[in-house]
PDB file of N, CA and C in Angstrom:
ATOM      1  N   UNK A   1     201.621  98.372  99.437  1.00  0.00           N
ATOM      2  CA  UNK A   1     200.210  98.411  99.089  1.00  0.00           C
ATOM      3  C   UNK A   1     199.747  97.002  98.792  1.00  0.00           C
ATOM      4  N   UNK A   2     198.285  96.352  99.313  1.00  0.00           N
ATOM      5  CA  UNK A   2     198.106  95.701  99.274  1.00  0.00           C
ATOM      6  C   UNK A   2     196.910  95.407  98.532  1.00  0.00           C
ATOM      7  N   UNK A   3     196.499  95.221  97.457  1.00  0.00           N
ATOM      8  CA  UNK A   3     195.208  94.753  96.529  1.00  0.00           C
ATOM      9  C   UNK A   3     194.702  93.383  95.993  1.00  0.00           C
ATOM     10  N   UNK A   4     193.130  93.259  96.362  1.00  0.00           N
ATOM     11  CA  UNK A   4     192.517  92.267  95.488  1.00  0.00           C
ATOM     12  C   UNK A   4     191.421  92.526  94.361  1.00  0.00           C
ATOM     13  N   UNK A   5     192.180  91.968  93.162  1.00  0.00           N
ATOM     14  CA  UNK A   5     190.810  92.301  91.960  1.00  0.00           C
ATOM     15  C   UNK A   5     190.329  91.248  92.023  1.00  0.00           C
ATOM     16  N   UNK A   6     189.220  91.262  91.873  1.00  0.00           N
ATOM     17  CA  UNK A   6     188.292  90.615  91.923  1.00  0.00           C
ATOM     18  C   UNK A   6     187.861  89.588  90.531  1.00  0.00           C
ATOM     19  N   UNK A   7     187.137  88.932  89.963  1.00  0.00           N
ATOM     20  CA  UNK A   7     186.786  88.217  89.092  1.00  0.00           C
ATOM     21  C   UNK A   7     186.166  89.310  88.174  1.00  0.00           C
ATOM     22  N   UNK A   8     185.420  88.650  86.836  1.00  0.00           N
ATOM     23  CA  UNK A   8     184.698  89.719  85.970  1.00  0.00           C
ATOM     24  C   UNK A   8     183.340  88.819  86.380  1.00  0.00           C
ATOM     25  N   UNK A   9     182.945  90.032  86.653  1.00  0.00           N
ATOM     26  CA  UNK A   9     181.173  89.513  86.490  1.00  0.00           C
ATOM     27  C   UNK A   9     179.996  90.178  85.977  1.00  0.00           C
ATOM     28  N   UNK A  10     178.997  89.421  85.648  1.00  0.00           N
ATOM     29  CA  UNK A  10     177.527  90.356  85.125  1.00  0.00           C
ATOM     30  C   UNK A  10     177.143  90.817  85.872  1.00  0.00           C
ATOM     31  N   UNK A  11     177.182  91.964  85.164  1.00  0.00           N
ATOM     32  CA  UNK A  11     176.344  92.903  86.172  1.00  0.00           C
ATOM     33  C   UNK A  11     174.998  93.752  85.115  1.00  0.00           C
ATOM     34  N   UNK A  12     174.184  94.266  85.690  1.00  0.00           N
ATOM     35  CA  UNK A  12     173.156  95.067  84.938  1.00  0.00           C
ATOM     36  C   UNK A  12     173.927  96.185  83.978  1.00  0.00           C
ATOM     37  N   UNK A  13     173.685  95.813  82.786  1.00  0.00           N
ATOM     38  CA  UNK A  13     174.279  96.536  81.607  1.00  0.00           C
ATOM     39  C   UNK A  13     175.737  96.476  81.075  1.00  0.00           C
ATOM     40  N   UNK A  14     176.051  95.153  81.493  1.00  0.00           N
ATOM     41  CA  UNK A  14     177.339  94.435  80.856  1.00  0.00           C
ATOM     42  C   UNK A  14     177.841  93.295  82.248  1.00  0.00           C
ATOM     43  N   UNK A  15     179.848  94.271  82.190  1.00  0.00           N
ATOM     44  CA  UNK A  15     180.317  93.376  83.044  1.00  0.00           C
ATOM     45  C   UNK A  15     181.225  94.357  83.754  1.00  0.00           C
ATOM     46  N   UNK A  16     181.677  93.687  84.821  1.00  0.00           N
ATOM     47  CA  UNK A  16     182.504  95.028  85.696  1.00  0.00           C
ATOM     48  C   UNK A  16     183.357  93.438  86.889  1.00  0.00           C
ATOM     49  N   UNK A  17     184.475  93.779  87.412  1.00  0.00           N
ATOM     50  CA  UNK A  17     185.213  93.691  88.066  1.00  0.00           C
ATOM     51  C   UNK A  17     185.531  94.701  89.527  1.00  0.00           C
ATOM     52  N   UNK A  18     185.882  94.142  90.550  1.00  0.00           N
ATOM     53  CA  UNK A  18     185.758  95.247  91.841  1.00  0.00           C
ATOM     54  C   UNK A  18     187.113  94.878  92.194  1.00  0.00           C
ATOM     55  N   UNK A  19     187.694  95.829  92.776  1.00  0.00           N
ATOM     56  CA  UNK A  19     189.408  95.919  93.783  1.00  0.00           C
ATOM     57  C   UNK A  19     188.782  96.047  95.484  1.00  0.00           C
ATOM     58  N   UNK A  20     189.922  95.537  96.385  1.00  0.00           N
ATOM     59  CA  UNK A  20     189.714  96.046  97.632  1.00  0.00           C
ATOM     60  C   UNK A  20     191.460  96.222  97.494  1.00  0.00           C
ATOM     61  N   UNK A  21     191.008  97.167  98.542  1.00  0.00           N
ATOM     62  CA  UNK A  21     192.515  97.464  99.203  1.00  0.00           C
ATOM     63  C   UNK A  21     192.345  97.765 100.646  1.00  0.00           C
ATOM     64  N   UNK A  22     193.100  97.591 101.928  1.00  0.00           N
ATOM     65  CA  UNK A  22     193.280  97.513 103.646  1.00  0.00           C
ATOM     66  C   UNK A  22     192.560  98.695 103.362  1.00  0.00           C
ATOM     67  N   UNK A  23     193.268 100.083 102.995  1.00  0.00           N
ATOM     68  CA  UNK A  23     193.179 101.533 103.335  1.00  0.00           C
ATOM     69  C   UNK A  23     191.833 102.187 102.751  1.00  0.00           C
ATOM     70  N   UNK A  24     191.325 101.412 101.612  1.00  0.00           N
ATOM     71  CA  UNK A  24     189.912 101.951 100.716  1.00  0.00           C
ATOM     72  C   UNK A  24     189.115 101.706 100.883  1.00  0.00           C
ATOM     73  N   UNK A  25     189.153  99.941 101.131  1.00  0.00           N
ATOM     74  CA  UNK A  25     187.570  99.447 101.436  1.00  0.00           C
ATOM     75  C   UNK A  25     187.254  98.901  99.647  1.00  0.00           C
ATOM     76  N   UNK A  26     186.508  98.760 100.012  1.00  0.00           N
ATOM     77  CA  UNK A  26     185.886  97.715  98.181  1.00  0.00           C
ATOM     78  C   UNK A  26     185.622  99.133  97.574  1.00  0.00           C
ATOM     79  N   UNK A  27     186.035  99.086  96.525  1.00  0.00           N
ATOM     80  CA  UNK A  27     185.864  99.695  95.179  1.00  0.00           C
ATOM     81  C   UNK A  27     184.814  99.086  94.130  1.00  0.00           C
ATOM     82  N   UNK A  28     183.559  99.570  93.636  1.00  0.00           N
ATOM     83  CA  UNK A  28     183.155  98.808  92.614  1.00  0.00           C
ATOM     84  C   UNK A  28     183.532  99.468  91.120  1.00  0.00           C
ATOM     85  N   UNK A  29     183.551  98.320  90.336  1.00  0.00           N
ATOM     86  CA  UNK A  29     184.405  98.285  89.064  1.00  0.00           C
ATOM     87  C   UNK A  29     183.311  99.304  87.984  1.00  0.00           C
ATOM     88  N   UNK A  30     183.927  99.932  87.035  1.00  0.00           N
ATOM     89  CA  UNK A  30     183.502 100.420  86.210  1.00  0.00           C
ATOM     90  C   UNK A  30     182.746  99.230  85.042  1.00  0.00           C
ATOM     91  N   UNK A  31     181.482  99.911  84.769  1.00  0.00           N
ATOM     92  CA  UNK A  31     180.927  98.399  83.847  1.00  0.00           C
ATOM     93  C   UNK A  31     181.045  98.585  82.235  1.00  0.00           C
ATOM     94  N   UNK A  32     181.612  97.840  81.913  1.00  0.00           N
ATOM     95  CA  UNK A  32     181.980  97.496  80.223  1.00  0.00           C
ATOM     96  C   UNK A  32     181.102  96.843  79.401  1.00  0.00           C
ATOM     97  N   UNK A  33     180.585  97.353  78.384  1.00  0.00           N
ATOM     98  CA  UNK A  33     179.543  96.529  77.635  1.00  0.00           C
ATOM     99  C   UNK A  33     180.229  95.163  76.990  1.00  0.00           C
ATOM    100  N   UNK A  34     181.573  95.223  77.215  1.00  0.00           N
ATOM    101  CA  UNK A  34     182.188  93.857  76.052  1.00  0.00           C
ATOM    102  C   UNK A  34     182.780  93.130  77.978  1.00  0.00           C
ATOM    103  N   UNK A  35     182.699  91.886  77.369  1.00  0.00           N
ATOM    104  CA  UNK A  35     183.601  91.105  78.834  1.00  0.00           C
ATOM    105  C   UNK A  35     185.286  91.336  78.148  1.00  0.00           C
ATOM    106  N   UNK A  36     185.153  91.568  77.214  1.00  0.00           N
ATOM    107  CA  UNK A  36     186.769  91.930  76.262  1.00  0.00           C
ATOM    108  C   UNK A  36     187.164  92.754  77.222  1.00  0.00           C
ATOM    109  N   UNK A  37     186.425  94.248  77.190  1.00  0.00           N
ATOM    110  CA  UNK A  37     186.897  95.620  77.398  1.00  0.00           C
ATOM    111  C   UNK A  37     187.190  95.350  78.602  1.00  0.00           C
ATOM    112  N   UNK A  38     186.350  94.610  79.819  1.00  0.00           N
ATOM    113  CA  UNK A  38     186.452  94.252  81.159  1.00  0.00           C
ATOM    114  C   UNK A  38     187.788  93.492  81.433  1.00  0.00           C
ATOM    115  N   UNK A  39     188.064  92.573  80.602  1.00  0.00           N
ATOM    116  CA  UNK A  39     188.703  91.374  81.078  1.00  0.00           C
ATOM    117  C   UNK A  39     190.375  92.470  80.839  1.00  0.00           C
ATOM    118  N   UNK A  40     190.483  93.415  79.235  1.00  0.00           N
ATOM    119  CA  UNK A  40     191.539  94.196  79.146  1.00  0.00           C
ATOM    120  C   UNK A  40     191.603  94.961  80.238  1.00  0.00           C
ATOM    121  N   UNK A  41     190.568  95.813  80.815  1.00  0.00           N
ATOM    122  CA  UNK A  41     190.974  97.036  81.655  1.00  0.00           C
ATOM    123  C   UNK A  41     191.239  95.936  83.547  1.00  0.00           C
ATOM    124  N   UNK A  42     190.767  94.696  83.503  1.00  0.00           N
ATOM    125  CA  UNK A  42     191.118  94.190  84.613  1.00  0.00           C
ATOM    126  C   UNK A  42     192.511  93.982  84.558  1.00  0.00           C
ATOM    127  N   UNK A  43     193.463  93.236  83.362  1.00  0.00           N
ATOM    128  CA  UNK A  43     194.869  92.882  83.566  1.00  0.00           C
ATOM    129  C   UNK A  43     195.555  94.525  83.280  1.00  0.00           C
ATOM    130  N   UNK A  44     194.871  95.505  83.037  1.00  0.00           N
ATOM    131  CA  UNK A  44     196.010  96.600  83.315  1.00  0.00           C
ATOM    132  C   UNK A  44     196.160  97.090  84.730  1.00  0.00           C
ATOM    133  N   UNK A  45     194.607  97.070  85.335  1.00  0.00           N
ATOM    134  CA  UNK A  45     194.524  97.126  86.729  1.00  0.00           C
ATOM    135  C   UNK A  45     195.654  96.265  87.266  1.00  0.00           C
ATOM    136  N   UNK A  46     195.831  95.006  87.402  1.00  0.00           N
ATOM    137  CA  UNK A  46     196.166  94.577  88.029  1.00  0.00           C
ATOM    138  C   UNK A  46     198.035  94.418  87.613  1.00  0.00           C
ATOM    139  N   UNK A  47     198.911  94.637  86.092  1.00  0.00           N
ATOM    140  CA  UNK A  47     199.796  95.225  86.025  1.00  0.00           C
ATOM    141  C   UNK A  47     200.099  96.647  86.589  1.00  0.00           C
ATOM    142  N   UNK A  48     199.249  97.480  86.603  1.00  0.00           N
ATOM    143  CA  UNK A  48     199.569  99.187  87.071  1.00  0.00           C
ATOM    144  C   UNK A  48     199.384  98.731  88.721  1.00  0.00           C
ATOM    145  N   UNK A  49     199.317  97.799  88.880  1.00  0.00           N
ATOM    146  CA  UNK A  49     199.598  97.667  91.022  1.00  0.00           C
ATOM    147  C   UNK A  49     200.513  97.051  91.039  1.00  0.00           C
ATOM    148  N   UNK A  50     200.742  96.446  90.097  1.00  0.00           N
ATOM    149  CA  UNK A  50     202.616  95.546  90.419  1.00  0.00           C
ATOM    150  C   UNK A  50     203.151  96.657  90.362  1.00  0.00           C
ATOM    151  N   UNK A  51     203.442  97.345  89.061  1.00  0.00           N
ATOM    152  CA  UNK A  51     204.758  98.534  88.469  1.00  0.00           C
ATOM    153  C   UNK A  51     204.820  99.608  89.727  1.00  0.00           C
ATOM    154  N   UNK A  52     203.501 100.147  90.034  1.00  0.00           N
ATOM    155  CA  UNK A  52     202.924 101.215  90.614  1.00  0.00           C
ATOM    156  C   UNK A  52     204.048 100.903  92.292  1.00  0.00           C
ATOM    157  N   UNK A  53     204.411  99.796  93.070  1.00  0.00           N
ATOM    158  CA  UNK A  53     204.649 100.085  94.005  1.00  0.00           C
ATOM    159  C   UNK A  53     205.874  99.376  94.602  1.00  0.00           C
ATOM    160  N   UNK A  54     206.913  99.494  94.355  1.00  0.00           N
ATOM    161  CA  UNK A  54     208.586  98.893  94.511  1.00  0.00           C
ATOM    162  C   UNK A  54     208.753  98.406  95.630  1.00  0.00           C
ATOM    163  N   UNK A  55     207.691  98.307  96.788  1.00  0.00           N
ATOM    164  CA  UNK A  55     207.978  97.879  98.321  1.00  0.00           C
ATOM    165  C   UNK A  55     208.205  96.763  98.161  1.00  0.00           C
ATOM    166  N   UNK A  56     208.567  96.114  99.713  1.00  0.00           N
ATOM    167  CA  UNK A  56     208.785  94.463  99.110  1.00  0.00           C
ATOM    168  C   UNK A  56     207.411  93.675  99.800  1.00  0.00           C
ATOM    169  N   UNK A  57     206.588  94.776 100.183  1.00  0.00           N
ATOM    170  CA  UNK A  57     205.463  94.304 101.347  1.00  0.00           C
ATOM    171  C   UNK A  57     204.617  94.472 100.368  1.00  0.00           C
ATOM    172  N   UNK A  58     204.428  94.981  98.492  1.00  0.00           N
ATOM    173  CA  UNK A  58     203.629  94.945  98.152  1.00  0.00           C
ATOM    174  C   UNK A  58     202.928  93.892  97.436  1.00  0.00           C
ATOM    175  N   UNK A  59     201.639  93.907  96.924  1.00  0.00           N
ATOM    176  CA  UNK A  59     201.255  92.507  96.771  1.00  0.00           C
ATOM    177  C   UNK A  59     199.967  92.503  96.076  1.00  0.00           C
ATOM    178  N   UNK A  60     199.878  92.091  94.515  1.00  0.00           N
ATOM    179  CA  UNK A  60     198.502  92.303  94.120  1.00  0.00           C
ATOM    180  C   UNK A  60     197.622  90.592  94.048  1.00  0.00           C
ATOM    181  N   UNK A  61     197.005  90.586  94.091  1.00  0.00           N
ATOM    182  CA  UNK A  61     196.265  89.200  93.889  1.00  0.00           C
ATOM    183  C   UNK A  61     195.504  89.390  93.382  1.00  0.00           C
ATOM    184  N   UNK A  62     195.319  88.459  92.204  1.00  0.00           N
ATOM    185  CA  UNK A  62     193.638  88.865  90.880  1.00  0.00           C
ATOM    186  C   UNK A  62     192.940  87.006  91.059  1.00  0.00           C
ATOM    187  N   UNK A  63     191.981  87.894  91.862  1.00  0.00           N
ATOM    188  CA  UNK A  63     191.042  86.203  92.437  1.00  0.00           C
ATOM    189  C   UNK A  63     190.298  85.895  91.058  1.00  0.00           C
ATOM    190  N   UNK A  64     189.904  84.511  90.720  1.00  0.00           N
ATOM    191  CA  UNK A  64     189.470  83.954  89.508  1.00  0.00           C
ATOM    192  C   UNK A  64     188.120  83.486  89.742  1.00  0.00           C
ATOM    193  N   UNK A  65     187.464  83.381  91.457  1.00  0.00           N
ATOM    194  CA  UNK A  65     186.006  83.206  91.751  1.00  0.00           C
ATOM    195  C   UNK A  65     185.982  84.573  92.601  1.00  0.00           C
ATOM    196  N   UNK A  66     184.179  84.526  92.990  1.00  0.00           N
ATOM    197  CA  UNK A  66     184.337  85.410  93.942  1.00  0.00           C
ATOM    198  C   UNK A  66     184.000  84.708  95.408  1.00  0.00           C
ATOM    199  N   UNK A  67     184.258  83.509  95.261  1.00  0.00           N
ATOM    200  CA  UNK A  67     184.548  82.930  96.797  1.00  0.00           C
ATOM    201  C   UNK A  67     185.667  83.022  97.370  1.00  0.00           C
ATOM    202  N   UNK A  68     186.620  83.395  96.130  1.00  0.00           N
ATOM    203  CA  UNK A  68     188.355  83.336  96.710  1.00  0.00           C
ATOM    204  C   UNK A  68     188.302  84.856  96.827  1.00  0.00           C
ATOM    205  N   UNK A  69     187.576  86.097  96.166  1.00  0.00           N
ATOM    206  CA  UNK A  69     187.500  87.573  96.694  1.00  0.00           C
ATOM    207  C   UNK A  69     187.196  87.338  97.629  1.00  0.00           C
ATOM    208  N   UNK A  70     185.706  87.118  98.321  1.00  0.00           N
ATOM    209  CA  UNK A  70     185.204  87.188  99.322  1.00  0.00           C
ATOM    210  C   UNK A  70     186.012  87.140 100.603  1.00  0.00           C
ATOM    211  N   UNK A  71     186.739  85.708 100.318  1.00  0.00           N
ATOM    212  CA  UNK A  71     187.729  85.035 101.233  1.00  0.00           C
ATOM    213  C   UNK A  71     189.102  86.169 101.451  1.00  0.00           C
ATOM    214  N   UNK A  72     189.612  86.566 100.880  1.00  0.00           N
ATOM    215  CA  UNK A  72     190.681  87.019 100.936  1.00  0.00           C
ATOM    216  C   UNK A  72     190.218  89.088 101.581  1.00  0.00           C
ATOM    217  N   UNK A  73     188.839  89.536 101.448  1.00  0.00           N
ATOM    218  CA  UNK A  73     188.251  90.844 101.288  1.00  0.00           C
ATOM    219  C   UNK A  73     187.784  90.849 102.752  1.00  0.00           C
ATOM    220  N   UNK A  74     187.490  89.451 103.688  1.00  0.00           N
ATOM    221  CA  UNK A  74     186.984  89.612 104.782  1.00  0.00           C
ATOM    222  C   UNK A  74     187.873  89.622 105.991  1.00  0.00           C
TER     223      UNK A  74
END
């Protein structure tokens, strides 16, 4: 399995983070009134895709702009 989370960003009525994956297509992130609650529920996201998949083809990447999402989502 292959995933990118995305950065935290503002969004209308807090902050939210987005995943893509090959097989899903972009996911948009659930929005958090704290960038706390966002920034916590992004590093579990992105621990529960390491643990979650023992292949050796798997591979999570947590982009820190969204020029490096963009880049990596197209």
């Amino acid at each position: 399995m292959h995933i990118v989370v995305g950065p935290i960003l503002t969004r209308k009525g807090g902050y939210a983070f987005d995943c893509w994956r090959p097989e899903q297509g972009l996911s948009l992130g659930y929005i958090y009134g704290r960038v706390e609650d966002a920034n916590y529920a992004r590093n579990v996201e992105i621990r529960s895709c390491k643990k979650g998949d023992s292949s050796e083809t798997s591979e999570t990447i947590a982009c820190s702009t969204v020029d490096e999402f963009v880049r990596l989502t197209i």
